[in-house]
N, C-alpha and C. Protein backbone atom coordinates (compact mmCIF):
# COMPACT_ATOMS: atom_id res chain seq x y z
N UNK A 1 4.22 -32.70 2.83
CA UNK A 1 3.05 -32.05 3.38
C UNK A 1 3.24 -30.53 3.32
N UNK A 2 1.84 -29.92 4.16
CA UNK A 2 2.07 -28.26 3.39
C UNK A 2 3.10 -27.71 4.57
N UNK A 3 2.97 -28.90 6.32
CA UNK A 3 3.92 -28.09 6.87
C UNK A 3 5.81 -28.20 6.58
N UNK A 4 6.27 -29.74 5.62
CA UNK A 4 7.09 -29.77 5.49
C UNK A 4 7.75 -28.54 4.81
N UNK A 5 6.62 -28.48 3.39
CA UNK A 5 6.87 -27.02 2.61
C UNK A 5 7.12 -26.09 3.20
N UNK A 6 6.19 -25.26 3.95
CA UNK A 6 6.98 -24.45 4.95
C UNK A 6 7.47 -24.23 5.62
N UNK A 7 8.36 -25.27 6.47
CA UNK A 7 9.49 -25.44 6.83
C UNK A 7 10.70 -25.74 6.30
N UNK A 8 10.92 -26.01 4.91
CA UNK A 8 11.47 -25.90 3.79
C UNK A 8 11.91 -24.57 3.54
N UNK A 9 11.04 -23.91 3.25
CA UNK A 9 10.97 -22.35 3.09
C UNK A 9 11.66 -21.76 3.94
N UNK A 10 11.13 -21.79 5.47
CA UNK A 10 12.07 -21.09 6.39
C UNK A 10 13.22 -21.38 6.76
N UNK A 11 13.68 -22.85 6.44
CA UNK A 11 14.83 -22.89 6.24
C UNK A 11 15.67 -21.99 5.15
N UNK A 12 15.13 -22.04 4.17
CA UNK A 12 15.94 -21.63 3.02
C UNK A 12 16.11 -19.83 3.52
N UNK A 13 14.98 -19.52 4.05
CA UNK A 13 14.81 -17.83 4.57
C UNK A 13 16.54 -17.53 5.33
N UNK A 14 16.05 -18.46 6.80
CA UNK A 14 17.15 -18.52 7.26
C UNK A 14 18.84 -18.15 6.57
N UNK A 15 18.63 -19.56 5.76
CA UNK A 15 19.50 -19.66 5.06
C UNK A 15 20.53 -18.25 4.22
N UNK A 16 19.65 -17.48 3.56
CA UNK A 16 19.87 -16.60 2.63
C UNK A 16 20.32 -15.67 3.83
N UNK A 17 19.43 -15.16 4.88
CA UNK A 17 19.85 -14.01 6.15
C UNK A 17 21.26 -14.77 6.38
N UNK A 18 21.67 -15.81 6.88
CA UNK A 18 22.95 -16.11 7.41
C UNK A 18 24.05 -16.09 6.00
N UNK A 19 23.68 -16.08 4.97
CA UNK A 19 24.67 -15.96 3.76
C UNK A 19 24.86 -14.58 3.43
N UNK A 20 23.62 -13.57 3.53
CA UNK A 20 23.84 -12.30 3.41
C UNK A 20 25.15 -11.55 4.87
N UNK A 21 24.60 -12.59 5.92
CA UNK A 21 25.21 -11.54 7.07
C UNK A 21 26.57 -11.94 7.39
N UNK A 22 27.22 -13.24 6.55
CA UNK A 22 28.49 -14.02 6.39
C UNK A 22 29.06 -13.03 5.67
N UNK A 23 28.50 -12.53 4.50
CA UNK A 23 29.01 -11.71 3.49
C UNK A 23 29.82 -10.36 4.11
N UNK A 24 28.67 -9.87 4.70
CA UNK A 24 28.20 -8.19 5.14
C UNK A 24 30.24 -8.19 6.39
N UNK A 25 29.91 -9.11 7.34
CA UNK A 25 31.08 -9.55 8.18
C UNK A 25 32.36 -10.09 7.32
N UNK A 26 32.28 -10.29 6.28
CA UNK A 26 33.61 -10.99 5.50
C UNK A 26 34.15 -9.45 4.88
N UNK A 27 33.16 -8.87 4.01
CA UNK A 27 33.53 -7.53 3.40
C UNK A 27 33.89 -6.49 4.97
N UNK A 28 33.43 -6.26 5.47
CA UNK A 28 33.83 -5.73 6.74
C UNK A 28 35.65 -6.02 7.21
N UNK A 29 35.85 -7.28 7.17
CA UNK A 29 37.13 -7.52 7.79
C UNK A 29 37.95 -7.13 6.64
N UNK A 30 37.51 -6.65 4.93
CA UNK A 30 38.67 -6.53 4.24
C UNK A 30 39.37 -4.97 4.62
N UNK A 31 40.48 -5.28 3.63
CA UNK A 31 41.41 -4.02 4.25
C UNK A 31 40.59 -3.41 2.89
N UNK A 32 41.27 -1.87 3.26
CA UNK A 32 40.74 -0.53 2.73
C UNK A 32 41.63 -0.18 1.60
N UNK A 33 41.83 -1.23 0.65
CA UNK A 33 42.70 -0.87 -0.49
C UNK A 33 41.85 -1.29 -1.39
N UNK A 34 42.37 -1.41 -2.79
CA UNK A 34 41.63 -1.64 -4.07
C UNK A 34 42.02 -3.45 -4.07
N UNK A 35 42.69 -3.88 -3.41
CA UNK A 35 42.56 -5.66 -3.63
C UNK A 35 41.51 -5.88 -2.46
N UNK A 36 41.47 -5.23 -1.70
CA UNK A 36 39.93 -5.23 -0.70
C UNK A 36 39.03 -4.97 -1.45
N UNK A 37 38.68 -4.23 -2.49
CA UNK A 37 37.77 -3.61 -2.83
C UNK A 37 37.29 -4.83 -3.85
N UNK A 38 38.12 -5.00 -4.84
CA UNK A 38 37.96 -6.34 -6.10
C UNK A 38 37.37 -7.43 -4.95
N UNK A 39 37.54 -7.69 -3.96
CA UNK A 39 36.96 -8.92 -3.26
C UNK A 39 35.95 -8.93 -2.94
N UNK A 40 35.68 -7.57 -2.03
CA UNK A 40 34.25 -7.20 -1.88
C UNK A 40 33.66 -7.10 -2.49
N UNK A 41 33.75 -6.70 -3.86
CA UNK A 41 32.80 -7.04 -4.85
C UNK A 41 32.67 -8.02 -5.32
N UNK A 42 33.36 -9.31 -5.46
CA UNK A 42 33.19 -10.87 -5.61
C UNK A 42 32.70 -11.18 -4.61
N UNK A 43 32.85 -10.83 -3.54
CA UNK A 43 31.77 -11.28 -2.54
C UNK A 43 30.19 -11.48 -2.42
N UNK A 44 29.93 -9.51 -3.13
CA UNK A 44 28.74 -9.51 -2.85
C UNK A 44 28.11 -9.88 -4.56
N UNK A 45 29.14 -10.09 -5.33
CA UNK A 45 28.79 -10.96 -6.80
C UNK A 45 27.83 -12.39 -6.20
N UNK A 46 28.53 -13.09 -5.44
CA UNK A 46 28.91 -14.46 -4.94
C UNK A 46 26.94 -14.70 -4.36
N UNK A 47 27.02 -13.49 -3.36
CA UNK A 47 26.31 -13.42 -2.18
C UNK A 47 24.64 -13.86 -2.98
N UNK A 48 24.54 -12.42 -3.87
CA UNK A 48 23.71 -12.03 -5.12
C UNK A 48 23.55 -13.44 -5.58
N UNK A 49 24.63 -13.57 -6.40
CA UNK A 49 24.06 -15.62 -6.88
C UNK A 49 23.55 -16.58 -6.11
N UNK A 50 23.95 -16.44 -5.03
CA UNK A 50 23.70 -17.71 -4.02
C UNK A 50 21.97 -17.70 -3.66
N UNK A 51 21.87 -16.16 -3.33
CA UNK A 51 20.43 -15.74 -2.36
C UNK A 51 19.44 -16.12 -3.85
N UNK A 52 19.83 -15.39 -4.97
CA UNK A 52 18.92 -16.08 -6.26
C UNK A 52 18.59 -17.11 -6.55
N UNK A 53 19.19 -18.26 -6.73
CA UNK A 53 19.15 -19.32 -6.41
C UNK A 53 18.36 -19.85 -5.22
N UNK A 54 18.59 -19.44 -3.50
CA UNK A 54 17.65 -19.55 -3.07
C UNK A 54 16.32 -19.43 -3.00
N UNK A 55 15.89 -17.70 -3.23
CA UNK A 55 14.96 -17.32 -3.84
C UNK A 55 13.82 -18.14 -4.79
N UNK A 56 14.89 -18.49 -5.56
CA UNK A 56 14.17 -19.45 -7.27
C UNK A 56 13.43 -20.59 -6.47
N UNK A 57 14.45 -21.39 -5.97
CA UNK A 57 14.09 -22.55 -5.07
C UNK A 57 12.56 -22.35 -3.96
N UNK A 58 13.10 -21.48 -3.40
CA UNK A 58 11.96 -21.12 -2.44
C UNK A 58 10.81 -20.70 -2.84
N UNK A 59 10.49 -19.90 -3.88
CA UNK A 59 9.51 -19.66 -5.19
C UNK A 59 8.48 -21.04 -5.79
N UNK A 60 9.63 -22.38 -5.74
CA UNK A 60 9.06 -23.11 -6.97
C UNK A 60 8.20 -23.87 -5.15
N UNK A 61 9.17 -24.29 -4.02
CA UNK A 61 8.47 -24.61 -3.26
C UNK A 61 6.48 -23.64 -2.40
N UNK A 62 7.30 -22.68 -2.51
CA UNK A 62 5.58 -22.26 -2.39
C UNK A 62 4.70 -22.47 -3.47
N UNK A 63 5.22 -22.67 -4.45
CA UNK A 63 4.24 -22.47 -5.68
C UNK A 63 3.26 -24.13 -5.08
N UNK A 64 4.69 -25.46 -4.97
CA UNK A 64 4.02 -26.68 -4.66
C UNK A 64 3.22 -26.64 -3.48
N UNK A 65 3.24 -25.72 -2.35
CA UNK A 65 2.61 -25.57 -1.21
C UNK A 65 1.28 -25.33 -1.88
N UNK A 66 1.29 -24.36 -2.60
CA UNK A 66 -0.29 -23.57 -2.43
C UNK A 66 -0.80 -24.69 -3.56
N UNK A 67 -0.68 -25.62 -4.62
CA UNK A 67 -0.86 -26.22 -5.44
C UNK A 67 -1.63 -27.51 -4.28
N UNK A 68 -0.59 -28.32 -3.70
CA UNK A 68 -0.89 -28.91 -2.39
C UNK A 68 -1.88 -28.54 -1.52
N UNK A 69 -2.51 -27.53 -0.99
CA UNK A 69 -3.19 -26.71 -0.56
C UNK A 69 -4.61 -26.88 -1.61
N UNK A 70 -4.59 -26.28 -2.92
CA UNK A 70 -5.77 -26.25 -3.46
C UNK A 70 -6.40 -28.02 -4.03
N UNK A 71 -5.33 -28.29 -3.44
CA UNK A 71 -5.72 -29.92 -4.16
C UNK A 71 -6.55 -30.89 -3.21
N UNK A 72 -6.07 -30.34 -1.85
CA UNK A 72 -6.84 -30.36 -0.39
C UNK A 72 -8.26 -29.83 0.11
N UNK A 73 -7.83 -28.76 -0.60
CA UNK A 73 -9.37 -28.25 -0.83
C UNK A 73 -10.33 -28.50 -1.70
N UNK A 74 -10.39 -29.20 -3.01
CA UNK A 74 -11.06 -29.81 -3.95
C UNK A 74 -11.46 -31.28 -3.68
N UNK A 75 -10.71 -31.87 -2.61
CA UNK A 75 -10.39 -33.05 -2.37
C UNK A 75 -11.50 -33.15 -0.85
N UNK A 76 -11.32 -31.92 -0.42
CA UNK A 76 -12.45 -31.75 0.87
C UNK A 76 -13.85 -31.29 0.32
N UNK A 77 -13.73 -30.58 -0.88
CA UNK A 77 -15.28 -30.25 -1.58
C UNK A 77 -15.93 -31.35 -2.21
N UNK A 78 -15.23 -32.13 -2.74
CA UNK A 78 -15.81 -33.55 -3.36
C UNK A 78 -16.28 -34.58 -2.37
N UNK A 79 -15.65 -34.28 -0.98
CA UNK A 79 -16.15 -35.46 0.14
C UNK A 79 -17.46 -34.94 0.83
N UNK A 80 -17.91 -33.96 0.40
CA UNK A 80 -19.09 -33.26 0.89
C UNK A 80 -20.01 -33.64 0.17
């Protein structure tokens, strides 16, 4: 349904804020050298892939929301 979809979505929202702010707190605790530094940047390599992926996902689900949505509405104009 269209509310599962968007609750789908805000999960995935969620999702990406708690992976970004896992990140943000992981790079934080590294030490202040250059093997800190190579990590933190695999981190926020890591972070970047993950949230894209969400993103993509969350993209193809609204797309089925509003598709769902106009199919509801064609479906309510024909019962008229």
């Amino acid at each position: 349904t269209t509310a599962e979809l968007r609750t789908a979505i805000e999960v995935l929202k969620m999702l990406g804020q708690r992976i970004n702010d896992h990140a943000a707190h992981s790079v934080k605790q590294l030490p202040d050298t250059e093997l800190g530094d190579q990590y933190a940047a695999h981190i926020e390599a890591q972070t970047i892939e993950q949230t894209s992926h969400l993103e993509k996902v969350s993209m193809q689900l609204k797309n089925w929301r509003d598709e769902l949505v106009q199919e509801q509405k064609q479906h309510v104009a024909q019962s008229i």
